[in-house]
C-alpha atoms as a PDB file:
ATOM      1  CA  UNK A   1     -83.723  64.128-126.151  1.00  0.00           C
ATOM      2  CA  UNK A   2     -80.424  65.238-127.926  1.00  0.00           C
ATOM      3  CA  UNK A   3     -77.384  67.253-126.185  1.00  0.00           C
ATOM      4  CA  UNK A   4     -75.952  70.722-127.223  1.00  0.00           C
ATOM      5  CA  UNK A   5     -73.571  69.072-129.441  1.00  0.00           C
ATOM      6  CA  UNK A   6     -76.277  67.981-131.159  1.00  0.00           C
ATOM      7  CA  UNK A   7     -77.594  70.423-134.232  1.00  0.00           C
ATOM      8  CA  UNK A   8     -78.204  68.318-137.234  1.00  0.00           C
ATOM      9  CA  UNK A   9     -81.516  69.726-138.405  1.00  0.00           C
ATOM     10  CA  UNK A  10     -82.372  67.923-141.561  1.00  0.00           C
ATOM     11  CA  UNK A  11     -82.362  64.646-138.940  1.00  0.00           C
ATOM     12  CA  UNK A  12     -85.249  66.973-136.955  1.00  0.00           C
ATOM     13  CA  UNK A  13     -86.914  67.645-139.951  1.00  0.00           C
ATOM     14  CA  UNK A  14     -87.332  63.845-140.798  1.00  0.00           C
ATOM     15  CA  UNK A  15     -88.192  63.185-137.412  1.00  0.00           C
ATOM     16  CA  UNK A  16     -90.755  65.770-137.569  1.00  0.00           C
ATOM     17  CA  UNK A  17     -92.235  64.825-140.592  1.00  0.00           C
ATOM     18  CA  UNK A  18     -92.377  61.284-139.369  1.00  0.00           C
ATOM     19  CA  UNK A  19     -94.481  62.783-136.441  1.00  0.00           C
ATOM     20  CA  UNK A  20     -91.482  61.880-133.439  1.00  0.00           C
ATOM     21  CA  UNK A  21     -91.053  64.704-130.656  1.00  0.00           C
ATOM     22  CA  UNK A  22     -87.887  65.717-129.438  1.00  0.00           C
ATOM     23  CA  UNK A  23     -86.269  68.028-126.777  1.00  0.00           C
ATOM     24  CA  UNK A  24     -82.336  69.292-127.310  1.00  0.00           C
ATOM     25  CA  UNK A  25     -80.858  73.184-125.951  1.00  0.00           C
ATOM     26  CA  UNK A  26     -79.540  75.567-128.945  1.00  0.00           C
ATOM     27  CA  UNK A  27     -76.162  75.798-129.295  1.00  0.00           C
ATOM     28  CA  UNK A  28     -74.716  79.403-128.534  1.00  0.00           C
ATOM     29  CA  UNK A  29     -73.879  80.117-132.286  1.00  0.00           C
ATOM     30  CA  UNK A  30     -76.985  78.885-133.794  1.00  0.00           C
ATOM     31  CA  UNK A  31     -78.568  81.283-136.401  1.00  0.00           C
ATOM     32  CA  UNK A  32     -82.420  81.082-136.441  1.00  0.00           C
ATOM     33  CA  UNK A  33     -85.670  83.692-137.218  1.00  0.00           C
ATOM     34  CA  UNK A  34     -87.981  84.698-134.197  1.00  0.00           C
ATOM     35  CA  UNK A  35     -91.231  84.501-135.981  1.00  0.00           C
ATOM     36  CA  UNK A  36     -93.284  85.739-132.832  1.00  0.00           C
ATOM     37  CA  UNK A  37     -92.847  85.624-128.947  1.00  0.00           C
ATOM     38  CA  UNK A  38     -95.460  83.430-127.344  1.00  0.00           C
ATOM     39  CA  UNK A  39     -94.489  84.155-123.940  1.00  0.00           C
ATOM     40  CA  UNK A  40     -91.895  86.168-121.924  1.00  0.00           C
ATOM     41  CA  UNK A  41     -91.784  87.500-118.013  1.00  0.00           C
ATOM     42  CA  UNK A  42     -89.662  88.822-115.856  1.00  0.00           C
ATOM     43  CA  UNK A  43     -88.004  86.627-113.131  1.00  0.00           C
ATOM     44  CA  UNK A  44     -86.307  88.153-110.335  1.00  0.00           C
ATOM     45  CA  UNK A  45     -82.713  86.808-109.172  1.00  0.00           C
ATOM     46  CA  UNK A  46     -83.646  83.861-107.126  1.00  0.00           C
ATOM     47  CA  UNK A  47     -86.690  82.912-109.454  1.00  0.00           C
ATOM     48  CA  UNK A  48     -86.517  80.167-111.206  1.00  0.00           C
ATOM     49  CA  UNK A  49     -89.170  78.741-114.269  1.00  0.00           C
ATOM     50  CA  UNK A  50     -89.900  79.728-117.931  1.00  0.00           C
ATOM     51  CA  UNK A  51     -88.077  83.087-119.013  1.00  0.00           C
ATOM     52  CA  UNK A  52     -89.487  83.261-122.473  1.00  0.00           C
ATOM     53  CA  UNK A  53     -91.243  81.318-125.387  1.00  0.00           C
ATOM     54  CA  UNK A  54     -90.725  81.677-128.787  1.00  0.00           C
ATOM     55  CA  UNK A  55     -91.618  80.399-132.615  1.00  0.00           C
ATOM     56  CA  UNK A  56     -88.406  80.422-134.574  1.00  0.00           C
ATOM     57  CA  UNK A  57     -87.123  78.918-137.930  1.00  0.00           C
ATOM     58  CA  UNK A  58     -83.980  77.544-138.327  1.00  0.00           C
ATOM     59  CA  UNK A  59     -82.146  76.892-141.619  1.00  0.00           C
ATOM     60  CA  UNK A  60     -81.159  73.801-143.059  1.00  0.00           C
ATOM     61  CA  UNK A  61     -80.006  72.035-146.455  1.00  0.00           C
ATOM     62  CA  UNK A  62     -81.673  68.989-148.012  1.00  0.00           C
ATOM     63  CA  UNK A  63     -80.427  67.644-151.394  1.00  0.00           C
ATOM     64  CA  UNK A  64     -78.256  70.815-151.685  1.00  0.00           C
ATOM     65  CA  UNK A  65     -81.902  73.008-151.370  1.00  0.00           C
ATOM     66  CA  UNK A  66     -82.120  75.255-148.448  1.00  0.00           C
ATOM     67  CA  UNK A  67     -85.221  74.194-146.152  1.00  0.00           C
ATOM     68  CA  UNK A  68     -86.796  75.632-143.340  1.00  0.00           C
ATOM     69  CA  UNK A  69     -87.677  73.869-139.730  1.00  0.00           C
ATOM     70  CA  UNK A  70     -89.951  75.470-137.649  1.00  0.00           C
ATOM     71  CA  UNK A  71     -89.205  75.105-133.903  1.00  0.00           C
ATOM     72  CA  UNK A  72     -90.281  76.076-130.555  1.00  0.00           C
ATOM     73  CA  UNK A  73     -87.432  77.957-128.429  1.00  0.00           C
ATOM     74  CA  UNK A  74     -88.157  77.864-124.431  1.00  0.00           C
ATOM     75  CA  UNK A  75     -85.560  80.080-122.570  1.00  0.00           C
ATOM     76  CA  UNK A  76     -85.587  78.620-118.686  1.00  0.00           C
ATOM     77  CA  UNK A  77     -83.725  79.102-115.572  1.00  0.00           C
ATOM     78  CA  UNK A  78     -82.907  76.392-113.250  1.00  0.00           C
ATOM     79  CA  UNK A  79     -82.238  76.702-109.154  1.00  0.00           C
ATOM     80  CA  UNK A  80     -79.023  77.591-109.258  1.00  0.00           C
ATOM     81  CA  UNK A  81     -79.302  80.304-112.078  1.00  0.00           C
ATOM     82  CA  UNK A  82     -78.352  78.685-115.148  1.00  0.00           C
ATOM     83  CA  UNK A  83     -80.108  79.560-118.168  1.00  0.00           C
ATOM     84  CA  UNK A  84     -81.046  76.977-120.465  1.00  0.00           C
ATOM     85  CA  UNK A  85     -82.474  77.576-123.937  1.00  0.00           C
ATOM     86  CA  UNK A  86     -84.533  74.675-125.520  1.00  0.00           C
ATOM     87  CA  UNK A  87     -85.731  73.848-129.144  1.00  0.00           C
ATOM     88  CA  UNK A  88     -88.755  71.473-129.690  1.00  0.00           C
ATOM     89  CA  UNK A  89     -90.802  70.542-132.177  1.00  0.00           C
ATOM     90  CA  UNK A  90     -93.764  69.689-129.725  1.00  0.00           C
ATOM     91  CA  UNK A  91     -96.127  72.293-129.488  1.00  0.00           C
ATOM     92  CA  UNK A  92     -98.676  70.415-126.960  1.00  0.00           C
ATOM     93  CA  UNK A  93     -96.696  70.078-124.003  1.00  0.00           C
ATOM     94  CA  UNK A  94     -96.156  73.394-121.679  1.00  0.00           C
ATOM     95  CA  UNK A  95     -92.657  74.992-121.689  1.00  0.00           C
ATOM     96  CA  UNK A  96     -92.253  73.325-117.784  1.00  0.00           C
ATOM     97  CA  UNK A  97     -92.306  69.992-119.419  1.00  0.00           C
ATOM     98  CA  UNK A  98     -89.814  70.697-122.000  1.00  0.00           C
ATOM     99  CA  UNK A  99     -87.345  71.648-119.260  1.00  0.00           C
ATOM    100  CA  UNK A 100     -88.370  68.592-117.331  1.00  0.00           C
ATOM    101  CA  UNK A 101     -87.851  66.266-120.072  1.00  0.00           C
ATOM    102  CA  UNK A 102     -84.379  67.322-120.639  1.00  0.00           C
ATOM    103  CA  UNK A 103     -83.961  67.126-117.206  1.00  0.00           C
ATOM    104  CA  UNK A 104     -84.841  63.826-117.073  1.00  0.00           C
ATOM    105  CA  UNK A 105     -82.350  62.855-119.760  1.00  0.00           C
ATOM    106  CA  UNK A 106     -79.428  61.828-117.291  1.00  0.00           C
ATOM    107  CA  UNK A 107     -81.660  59.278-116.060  1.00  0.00           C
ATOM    108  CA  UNK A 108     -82.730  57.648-119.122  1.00  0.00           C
ATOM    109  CA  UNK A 109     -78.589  57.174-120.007  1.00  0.00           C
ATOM    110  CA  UNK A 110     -77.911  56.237-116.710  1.00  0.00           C
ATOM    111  CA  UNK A 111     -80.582  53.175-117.564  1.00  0.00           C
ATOM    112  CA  UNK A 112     -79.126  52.275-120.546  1.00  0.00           C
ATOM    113  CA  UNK A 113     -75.527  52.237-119.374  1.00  0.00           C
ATOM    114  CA  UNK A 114     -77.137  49.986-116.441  1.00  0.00           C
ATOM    115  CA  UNK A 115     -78.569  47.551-118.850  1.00  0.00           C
ATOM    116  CA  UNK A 116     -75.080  47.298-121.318  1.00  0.00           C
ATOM    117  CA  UNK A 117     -73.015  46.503-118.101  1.00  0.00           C
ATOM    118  CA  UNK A 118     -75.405  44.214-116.099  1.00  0.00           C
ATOM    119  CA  UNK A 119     -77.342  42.134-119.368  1.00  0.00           C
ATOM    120  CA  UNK A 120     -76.260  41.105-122.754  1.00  0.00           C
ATOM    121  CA  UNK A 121     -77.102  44.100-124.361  1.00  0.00           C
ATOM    122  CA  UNK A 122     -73.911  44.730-125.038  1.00  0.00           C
ATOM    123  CA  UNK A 123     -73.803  43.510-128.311  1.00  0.00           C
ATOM    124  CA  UNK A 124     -77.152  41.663-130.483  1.00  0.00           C
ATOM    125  CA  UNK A 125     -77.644  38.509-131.440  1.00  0.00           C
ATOM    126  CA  UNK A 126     -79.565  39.411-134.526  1.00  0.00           C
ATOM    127  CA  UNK A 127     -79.052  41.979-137.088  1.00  0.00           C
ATOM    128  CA  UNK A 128     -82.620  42.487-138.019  1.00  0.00           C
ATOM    129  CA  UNK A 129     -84.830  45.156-136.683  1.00  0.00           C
ATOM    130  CA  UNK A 130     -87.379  42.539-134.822  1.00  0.00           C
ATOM    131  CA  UNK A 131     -84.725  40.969-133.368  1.00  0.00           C
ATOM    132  CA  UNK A 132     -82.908  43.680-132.149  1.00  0.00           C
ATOM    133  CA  UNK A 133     -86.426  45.403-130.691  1.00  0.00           C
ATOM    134  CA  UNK A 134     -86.941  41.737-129.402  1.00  0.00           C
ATOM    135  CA  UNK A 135     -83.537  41.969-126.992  1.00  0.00           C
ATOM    136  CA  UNK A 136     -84.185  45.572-126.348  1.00  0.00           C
ATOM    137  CA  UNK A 137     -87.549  44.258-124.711  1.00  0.00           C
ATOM    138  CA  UNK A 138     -86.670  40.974-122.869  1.00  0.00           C
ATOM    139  CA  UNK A 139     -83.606  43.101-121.523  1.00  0.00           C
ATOM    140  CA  UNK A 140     -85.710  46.020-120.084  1.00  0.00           C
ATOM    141  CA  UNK A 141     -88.463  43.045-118.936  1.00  0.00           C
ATOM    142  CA  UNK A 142     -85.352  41.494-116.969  1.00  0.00           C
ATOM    143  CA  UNK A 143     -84.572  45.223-115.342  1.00  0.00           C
ATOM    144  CA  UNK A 144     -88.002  45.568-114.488  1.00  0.00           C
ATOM    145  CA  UNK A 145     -87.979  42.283-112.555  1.00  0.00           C
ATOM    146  CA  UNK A 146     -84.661  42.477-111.081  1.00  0.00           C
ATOM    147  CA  UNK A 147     -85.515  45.936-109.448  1.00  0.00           C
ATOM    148  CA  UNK A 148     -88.860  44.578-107.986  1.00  0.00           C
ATOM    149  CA  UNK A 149     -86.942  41.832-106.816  1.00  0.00           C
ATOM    150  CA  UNK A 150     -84.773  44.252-104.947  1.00  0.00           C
ATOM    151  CA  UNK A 151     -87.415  46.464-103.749  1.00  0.00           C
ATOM    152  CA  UNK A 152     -89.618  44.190-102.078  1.00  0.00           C
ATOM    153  CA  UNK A 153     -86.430  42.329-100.302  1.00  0.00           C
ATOM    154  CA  UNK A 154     -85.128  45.388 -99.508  1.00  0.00           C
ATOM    155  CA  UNK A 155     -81.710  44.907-100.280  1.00  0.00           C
ATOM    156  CA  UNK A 156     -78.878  47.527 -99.974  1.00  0.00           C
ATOM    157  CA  UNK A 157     -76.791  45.380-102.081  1.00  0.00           C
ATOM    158  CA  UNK A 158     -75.741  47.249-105.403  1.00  0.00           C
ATOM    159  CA  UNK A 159     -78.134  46.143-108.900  1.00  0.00           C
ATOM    160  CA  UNK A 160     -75.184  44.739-110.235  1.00  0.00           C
ATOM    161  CA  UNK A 161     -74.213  42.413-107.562  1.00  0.00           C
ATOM    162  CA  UNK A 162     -77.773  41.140-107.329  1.00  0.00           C
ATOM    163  CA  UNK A 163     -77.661  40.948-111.351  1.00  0.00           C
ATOM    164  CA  UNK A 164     -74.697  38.415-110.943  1.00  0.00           C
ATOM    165  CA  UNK A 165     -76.308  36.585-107.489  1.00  0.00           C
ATOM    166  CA  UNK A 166     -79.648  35.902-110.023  1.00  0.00           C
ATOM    167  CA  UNK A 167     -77.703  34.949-112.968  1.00  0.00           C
ATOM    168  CA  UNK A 168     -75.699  32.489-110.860  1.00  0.00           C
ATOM    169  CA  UNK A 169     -78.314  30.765-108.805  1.00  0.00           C
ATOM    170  CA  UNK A 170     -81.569  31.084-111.312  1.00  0.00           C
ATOM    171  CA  UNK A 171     -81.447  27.319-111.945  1.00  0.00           C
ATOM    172  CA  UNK A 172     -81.251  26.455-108.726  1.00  0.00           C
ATOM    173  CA  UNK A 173     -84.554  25.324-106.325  1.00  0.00           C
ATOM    174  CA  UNK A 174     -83.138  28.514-104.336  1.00  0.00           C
ATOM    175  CA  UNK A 175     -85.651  31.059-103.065  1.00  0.00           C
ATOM    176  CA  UNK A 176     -84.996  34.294-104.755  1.00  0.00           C
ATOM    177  CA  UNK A 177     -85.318  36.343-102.106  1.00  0.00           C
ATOM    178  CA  UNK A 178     -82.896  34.765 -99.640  1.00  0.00           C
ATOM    179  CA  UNK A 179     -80.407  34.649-102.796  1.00  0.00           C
ATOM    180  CA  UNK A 180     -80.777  38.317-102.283  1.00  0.00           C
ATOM    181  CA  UNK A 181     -80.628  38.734 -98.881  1.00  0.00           C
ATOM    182  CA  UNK A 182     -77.597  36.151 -97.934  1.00  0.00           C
ATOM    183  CA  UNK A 183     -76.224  35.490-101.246  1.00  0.00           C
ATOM    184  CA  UNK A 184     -72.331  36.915-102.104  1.00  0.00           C
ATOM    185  CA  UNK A 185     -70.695  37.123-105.148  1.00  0.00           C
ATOM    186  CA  UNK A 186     -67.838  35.440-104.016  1.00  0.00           C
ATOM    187  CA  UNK A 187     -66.999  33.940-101.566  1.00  0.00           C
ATOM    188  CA  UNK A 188     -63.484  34.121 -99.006  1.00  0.00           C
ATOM    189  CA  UNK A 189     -60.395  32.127-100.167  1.00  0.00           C
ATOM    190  CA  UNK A 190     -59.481  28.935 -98.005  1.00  0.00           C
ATOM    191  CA  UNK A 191     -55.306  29.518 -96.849  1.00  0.00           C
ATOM    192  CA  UNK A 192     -53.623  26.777 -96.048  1.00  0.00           C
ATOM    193  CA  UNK A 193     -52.301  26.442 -92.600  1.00  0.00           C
ATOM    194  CA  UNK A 194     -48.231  26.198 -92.594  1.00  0.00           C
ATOM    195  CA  UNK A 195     -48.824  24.923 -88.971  1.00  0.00           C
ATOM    196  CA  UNK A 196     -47.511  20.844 -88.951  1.00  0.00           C
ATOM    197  CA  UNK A 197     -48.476  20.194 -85.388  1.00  0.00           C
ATOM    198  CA  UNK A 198     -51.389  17.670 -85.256  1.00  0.00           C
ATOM    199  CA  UNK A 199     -54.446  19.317 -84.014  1.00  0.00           C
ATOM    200  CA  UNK A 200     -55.864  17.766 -80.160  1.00  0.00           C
ATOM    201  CA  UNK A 201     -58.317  15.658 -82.109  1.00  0.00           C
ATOM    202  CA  UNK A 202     -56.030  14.056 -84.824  1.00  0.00           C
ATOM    203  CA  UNK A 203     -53.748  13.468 -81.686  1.00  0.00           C
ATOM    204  CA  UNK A 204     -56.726  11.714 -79.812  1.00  0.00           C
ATOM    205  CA  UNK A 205     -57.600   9.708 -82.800  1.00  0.00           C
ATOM    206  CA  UNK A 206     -54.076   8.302 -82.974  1.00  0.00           C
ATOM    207  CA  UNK A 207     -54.297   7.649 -79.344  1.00  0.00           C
ATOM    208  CA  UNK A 208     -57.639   5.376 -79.520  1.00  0.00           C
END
């Protein structure tokens, strides 16, 4: 799943030559061919679903040769009227579940962004590529846990507050689950008492 921004085709031809399926909308200004219309209806102002379906080809260069990527184009209005217009190289999947698959694209990021501020994902600790997969998958195995954790205790605390009550108290011969449930993340500052007079007890102690 790629943004608008995104429009580098040669990358999409690789990718589809190495058999990987993406979804991204066509920028307004993007010059392509309509080969043939595969589908197209009529929807009437407070319909919403697939406006139209098409087989285009769009132009790109590849070692200064001009190349052409063959795409499918799904037109689609959402709810609230917006029109979105999708390119894809997947030709299996119907034109609903390319407009659900972008749609789902917010949630993926929000994930990831999830993962870089609660784990160490931040940066790698190795540079090669089984390393790297290796840290990808122990974080998203940690994730996994931690929100099962947090489901079955049934917790309104925020993920990363539980992240940091886990991470402080995994050593410890502490039930998880009442770490969630009672644990804080910090904890309320002692003052000292300006106060000189001796309390009733230090006074009674004196006394004896």
């Amino acid at each position: 799943m790629k943004d608008k921004a995104y429009n580098f085709y040669l990358q999409f031809a690789k990718w589809t030559q190495e058999g990987i399926f993406f979804v991204c909308r066509l920028k307004d200004n993007a010059k392509y061919e309509v080969i043939e219309t595969l589908f197209e209806q009529e929807l009437s102002e407070k319909q919403s679903g697939v406006m139209k379906v098409e087989h285009i080809h769009l132009q790109y260069k590849e070692d200064k040769k001009q190349q052409t990527l063959c795409l499918r184009k799904v037109t689609y209005r959402d709810e609230k009227g917006r029109v979105y217009r999708f390119i894809t190289n997947h030709w299996e999947i119907t034109p609903e579940e390319v407009a659900l698959i972008y749609k789902y694209r917010w949630t993926i990021k929000l994930v990831f962004k999830k993962l870089k501020q609660n784990f160490q994902l931040h940066f790698f600790y190795s540079e090669s590529e089984n390393g790297i997969k290796t840290q990808v998958w122990a974080t998203l195995t940690a994730h996994l846990l931690l929100t099962v954790l947090m489901r079955k205790s049934e917790t309104d605390k925020a993920f990363s507050t539980v992240a940091a009550l886990i991470r402080i108290h995994f050593t410890n011969h502490l039930d998880l689950y009442w770490v969630i449930k009672n644990g804080r993340r910090s904890y309320q500052k002692r003052t000292k008492s300006n106060n000189k007079v001796p309390k009733a007890i230090q006074i009674s102690l004196f006394d004896g």
